[in-house]
PDB file of N, CA and C in Angstrom:
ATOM      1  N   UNK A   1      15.304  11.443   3.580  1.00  0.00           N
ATOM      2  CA  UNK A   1      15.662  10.635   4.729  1.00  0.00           C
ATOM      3  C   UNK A   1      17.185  10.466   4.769  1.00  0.00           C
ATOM      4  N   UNK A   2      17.532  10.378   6.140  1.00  0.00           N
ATOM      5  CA  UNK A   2      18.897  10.311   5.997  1.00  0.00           C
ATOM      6  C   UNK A   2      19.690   8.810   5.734  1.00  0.00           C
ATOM      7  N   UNK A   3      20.791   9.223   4.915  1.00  0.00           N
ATOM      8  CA  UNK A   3      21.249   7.346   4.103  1.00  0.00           C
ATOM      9  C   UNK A   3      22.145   6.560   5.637  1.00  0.00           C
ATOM     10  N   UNK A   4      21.356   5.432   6.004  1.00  0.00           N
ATOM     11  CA  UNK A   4      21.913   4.668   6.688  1.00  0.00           C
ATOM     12  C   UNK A   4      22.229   4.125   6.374  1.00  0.00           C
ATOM     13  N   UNK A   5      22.685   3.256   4.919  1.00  0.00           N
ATOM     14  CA  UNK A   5      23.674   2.090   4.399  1.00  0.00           C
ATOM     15  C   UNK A   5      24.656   1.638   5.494  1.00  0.00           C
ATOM     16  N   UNK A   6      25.735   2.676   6.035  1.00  0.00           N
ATOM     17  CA  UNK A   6      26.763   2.757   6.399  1.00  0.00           C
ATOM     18  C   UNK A   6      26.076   1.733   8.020  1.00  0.00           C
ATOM     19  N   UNK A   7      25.087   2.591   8.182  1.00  0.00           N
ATOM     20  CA  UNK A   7      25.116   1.691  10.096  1.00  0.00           C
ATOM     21  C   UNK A   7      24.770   0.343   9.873  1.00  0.00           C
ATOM     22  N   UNK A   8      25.649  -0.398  10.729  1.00  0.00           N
ATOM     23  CA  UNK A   8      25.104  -2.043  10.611  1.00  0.00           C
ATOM     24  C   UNK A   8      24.223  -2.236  11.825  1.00  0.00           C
ATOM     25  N   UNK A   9      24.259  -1.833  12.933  1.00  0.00           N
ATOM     26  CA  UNK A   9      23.331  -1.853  13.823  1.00  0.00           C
ATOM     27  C   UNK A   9      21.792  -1.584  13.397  1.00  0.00           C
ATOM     28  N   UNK A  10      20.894  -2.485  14.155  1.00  0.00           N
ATOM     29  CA  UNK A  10      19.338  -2.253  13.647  1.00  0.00           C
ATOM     30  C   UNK A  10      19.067  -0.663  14.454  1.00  0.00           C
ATOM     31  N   UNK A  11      19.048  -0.940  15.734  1.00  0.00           N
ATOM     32  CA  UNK A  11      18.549  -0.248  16.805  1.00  0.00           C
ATOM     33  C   UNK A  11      18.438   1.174  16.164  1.00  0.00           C
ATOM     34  N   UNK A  12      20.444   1.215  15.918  1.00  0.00           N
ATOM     35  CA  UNK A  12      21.222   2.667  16.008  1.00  0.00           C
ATOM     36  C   UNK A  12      20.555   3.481  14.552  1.00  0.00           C
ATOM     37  N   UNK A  13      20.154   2.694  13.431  1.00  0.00           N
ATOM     38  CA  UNK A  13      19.723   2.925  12.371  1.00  0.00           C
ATOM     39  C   UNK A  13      18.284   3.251  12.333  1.00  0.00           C
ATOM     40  N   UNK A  14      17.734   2.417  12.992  1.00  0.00           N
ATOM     41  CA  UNK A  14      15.961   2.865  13.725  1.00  0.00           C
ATOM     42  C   UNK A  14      15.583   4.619  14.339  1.00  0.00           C
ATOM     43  N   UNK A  15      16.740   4.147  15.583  1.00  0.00           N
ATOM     44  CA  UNK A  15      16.945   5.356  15.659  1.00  0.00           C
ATOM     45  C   UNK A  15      17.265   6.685  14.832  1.00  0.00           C
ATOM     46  N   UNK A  16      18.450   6.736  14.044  1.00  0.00           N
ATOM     47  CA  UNK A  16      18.906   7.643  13.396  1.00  0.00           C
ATOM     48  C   UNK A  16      17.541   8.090  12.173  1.00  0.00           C
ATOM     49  N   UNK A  17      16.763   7.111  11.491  1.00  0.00           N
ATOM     50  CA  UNK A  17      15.774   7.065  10.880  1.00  0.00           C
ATOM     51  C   UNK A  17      14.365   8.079  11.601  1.00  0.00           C
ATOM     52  N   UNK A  18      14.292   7.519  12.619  1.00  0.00           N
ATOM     53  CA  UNK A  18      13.203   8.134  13.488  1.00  0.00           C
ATOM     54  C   UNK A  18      13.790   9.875  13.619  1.00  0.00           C
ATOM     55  N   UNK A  19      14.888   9.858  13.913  1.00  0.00           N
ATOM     56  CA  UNK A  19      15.398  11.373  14.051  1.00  0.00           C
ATOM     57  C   UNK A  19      14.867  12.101  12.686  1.00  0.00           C
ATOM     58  N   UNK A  20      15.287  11.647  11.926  1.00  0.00           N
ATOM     59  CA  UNK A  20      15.131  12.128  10.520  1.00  0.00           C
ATOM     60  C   UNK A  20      13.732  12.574  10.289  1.00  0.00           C
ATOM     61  N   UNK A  21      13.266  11.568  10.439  1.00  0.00           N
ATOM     62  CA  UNK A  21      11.242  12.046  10.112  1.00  0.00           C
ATOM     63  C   UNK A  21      10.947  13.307  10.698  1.00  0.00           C
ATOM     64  N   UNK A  22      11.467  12.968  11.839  1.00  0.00           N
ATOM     65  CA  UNK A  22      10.563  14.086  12.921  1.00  0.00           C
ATOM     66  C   UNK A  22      11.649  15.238  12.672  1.00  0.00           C
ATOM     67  N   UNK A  23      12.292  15.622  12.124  1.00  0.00           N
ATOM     68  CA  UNK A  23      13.445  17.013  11.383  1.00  0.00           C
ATOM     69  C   UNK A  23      12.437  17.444  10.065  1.00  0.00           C
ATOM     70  N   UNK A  24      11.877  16.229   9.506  1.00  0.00           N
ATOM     71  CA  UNK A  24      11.929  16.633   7.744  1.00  0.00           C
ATOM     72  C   UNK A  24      10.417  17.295   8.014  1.00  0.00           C
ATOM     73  N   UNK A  25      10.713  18.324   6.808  1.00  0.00           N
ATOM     74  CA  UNK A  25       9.003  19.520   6.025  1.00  0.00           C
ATOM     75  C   UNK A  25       8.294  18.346   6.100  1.00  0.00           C
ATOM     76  N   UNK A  26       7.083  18.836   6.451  1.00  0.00           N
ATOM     77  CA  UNK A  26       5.685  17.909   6.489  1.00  0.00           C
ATOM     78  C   UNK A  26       5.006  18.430   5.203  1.00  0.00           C
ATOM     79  N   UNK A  27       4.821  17.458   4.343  1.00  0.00           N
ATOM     80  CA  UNK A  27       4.059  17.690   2.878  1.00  0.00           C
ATOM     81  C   UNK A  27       2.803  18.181   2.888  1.00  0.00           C
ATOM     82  N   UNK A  28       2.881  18.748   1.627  1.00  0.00           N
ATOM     83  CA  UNK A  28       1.727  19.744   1.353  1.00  0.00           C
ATOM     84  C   UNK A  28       0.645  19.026   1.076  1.00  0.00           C
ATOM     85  N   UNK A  29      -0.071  18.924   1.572  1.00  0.00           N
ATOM     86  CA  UNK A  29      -1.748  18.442   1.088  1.00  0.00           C
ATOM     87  C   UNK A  29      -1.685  18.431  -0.618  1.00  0.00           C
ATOM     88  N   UNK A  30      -2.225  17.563  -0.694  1.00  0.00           N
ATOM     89  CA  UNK A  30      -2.503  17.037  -1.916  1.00  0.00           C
ATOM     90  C   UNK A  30      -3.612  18.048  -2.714  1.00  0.00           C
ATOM     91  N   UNK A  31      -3.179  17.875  -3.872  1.00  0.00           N
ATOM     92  CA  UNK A  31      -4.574  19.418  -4.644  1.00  0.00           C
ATOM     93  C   UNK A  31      -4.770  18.401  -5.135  1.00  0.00           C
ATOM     94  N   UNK A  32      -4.918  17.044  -5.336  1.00  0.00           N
ATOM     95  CA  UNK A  32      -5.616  16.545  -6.435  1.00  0.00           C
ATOM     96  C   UNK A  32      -6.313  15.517  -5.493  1.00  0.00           C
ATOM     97  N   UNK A  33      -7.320  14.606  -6.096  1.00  0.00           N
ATOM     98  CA  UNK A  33      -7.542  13.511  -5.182  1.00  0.00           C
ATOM     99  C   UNK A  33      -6.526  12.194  -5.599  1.00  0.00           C
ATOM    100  N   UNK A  34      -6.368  11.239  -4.863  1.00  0.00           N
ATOM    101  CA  UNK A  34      -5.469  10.477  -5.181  1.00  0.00           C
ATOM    102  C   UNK A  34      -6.123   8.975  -5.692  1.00  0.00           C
ATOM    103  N   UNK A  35      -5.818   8.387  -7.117  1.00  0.00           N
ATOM    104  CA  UNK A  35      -6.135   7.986  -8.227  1.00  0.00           C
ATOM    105  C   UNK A  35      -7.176   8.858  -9.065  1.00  0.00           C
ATOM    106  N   UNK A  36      -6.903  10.255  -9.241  1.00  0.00           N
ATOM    107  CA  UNK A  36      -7.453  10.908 -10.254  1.00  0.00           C
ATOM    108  C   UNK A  36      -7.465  10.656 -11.526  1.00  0.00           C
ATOM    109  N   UNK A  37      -5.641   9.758 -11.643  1.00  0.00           N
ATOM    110  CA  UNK A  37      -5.162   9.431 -13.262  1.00  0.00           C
ATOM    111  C   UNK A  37      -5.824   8.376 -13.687  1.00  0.00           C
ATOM    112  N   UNK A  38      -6.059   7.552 -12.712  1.00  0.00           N
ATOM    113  CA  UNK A  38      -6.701   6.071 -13.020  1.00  0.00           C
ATOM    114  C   UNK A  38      -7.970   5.741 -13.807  1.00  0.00           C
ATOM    115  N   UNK A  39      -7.452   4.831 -14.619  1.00  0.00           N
ATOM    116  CA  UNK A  39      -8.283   5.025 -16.111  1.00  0.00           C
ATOM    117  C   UNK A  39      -9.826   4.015 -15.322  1.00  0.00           C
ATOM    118  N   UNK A  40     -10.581   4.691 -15.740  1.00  0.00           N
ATOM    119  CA  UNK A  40     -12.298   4.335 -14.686  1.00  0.00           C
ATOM    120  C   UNK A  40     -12.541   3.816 -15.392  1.00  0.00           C
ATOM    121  N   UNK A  41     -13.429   2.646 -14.721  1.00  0.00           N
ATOM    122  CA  UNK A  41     -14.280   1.278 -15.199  1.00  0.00           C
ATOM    123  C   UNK A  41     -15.226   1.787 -15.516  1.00  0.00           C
ATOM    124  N   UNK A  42     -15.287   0.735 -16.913  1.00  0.00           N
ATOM    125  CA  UNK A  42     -16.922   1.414 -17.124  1.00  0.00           C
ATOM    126  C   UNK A  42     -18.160   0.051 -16.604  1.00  0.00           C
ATOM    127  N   UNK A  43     -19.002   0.426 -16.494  1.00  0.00           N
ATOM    128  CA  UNK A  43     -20.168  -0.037 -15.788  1.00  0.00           C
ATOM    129  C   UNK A  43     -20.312  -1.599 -17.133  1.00  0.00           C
ATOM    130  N   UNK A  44     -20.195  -2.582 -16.379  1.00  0.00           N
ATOM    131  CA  UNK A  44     -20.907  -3.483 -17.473  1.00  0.00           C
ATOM    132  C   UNK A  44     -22.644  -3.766 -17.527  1.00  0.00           C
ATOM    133  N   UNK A  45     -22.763  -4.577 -18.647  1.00  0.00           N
ATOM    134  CA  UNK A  45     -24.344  -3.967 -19.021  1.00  0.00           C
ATOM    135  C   UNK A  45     -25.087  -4.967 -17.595  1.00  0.00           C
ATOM    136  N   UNK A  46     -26.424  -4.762 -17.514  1.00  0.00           N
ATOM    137  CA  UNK A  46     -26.876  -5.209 -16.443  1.00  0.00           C
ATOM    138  C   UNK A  46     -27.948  -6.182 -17.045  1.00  0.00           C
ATOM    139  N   UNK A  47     -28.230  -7.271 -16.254  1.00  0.00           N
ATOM    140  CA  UNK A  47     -29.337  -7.806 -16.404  1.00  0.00           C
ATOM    141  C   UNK A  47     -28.979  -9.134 -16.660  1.00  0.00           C
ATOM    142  N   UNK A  48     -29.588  -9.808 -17.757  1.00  0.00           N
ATOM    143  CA  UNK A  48     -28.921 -11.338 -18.523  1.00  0.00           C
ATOM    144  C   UNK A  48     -27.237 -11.532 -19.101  1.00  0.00           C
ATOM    145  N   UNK A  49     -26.827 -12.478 -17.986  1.00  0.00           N
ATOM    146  CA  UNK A  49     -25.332 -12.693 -18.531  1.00  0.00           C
ATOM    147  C   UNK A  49     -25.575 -12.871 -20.697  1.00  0.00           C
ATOM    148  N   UNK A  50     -24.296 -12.151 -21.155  1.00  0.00           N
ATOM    149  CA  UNK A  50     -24.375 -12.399 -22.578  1.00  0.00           C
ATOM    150  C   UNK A  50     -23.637 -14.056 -22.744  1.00  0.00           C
ATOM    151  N   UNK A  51     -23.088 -14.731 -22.017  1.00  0.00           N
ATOM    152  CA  UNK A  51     -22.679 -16.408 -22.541  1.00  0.00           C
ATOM    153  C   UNK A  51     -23.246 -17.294 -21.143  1.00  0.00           C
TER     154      UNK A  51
END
């Protein structure tokens, strides 16, 4: 994205922002599913609470 620090205007910076998106590579699809890394719950036991 392009660095707007410099603009103090909202508008002009909105703008300049919006330009940017619609210029930049559109990302590649994902090969993985997303939270693949995420450490999985395990099932607690079922039936009678233990306390």
């Amino acid at each position: 994205m392009a660095n707007t620090k410099s603009i103090e205007d909202k508008a002009e910076r909105k703008k300049l922002k919006r330009a940017a998106r619609k210029k930049a590579v559109p990302k590649a699809k994902r090969t993985t599913p997303r939270g693949s890394h995420k450490r999985k719950v395990r099932k607690l036991a079922r039936g009678q609470s233990k306390r």
